[in-house]
C-alpha atoms as a PDB file:
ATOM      1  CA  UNK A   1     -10.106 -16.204  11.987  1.00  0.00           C
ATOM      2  CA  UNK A   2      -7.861 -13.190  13.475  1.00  0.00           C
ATOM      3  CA  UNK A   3      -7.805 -10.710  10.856  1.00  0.00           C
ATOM      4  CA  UNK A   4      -4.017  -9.989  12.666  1.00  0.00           C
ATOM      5  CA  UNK A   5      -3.090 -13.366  11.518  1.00  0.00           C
ATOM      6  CA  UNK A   6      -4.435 -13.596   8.286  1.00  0.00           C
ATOM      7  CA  UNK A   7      -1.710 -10.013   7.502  1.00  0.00           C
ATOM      8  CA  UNK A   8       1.196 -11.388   9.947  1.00  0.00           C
ATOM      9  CA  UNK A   9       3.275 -12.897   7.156  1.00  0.00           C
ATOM     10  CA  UNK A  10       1.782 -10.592   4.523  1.00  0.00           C
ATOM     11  CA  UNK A  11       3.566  -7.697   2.905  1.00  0.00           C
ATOM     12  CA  UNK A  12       2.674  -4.777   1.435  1.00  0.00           C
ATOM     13  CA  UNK A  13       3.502  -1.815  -0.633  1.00  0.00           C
ATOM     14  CA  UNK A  14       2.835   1.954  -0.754  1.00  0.00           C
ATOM     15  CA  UNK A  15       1.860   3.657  -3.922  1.00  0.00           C
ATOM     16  CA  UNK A  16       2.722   7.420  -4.258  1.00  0.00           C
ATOM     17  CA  UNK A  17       3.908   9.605  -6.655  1.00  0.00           C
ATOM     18  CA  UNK A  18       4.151   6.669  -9.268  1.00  0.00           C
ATOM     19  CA  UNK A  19       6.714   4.587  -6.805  1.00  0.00           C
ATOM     20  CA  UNK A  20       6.493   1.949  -5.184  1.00  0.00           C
ATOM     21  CA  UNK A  21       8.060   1.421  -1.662  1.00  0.00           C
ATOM     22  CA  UNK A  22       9.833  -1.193  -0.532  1.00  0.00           C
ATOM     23  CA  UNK A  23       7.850  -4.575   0.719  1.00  0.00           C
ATOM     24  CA  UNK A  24       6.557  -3.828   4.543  1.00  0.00           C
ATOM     25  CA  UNK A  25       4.420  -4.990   7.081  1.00  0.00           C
ATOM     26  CA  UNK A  26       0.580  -3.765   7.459  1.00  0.00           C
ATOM     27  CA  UNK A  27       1.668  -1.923  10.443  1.00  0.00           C
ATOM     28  CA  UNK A  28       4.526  -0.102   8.630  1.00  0.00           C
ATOM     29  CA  UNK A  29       2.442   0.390   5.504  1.00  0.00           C
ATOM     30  CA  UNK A  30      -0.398   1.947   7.616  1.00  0.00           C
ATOM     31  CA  UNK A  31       2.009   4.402   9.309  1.00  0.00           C
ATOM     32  CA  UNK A  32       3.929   5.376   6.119  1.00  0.00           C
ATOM     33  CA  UNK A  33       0.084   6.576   4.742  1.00  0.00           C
ATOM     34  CA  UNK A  34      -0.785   8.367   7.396  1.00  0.00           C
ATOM     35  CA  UNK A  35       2.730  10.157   7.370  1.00  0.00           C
ATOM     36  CA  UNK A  36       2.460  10.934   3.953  1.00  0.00           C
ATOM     37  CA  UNK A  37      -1.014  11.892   4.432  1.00  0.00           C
ATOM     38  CA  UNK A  38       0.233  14.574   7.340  1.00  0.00           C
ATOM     39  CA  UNK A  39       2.265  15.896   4.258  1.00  0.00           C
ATOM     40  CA  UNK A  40      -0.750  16.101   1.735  1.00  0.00           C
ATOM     41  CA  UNK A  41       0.243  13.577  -0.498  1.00  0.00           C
ATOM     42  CA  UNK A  42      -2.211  10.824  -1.521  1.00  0.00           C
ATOM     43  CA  UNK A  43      -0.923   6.783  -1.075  1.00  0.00           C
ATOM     44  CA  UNK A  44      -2.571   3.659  -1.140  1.00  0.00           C
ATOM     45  CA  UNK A  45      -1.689   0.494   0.400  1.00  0.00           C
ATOM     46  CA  UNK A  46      -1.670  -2.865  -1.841  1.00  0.00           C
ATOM     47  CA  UNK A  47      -0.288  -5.990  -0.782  1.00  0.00           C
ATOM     48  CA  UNK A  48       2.511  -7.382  -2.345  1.00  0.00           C
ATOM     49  CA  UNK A  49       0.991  -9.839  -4.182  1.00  0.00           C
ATOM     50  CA  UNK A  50      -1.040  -6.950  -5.913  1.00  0.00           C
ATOM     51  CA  UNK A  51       2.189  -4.777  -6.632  1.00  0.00           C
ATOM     52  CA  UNK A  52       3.584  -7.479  -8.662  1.00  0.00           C
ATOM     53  CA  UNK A  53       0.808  -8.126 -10.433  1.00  0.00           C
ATOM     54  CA  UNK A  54       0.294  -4.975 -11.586  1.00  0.00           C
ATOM     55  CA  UNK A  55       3.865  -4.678 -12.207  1.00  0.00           C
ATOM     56  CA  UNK A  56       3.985  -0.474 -12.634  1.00  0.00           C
ATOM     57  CA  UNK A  57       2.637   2.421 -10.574  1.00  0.00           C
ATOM     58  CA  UNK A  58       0.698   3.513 -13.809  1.00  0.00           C
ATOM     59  CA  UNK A  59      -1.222   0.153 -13.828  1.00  0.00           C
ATOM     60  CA  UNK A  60      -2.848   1.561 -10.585  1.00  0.00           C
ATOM     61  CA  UNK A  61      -6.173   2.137 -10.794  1.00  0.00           C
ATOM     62  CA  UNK A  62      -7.171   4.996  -8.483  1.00  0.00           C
ATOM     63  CA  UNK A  63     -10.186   4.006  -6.415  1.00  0.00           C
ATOM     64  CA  UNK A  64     -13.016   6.314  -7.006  1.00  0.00           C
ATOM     65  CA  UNK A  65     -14.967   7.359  -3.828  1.00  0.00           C
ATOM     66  CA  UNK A  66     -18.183   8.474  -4.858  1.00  0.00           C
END
């Protein structure tokens, strides 16, 4: 299947700075890290689904890159 179709309906969120932003498209989400990124500020990308789930920024488990 079309990985583009699989995140067409799909939302997601950016993490930074213990916020989250508002529900976007991969696209959008994508952009808003790399801008941030221009800035030196670390953000992730979760999908929707997983924002809610973990309900708070501080639930968040930084991914270690070893």
């Amino acid at each position: 299947m079309d990985e583009r179709k699989i995140y067409m309906n799909q939302k997601f969120v950016v993490i930074t700075e213990g916020k989250f932003s508002q529900p976007m498209s991969r696209e959008e989400a994508v952009k808003t890290v790399k801008e941030y990124d221009q800035k030196d500020i670390i953000a992730y990308v979760v999908s929707e689904e997983e924002a809610n789930r973990i309900k708070t920024p501080d639930n968040f488990n930084e991914p270690k890159w070893k």
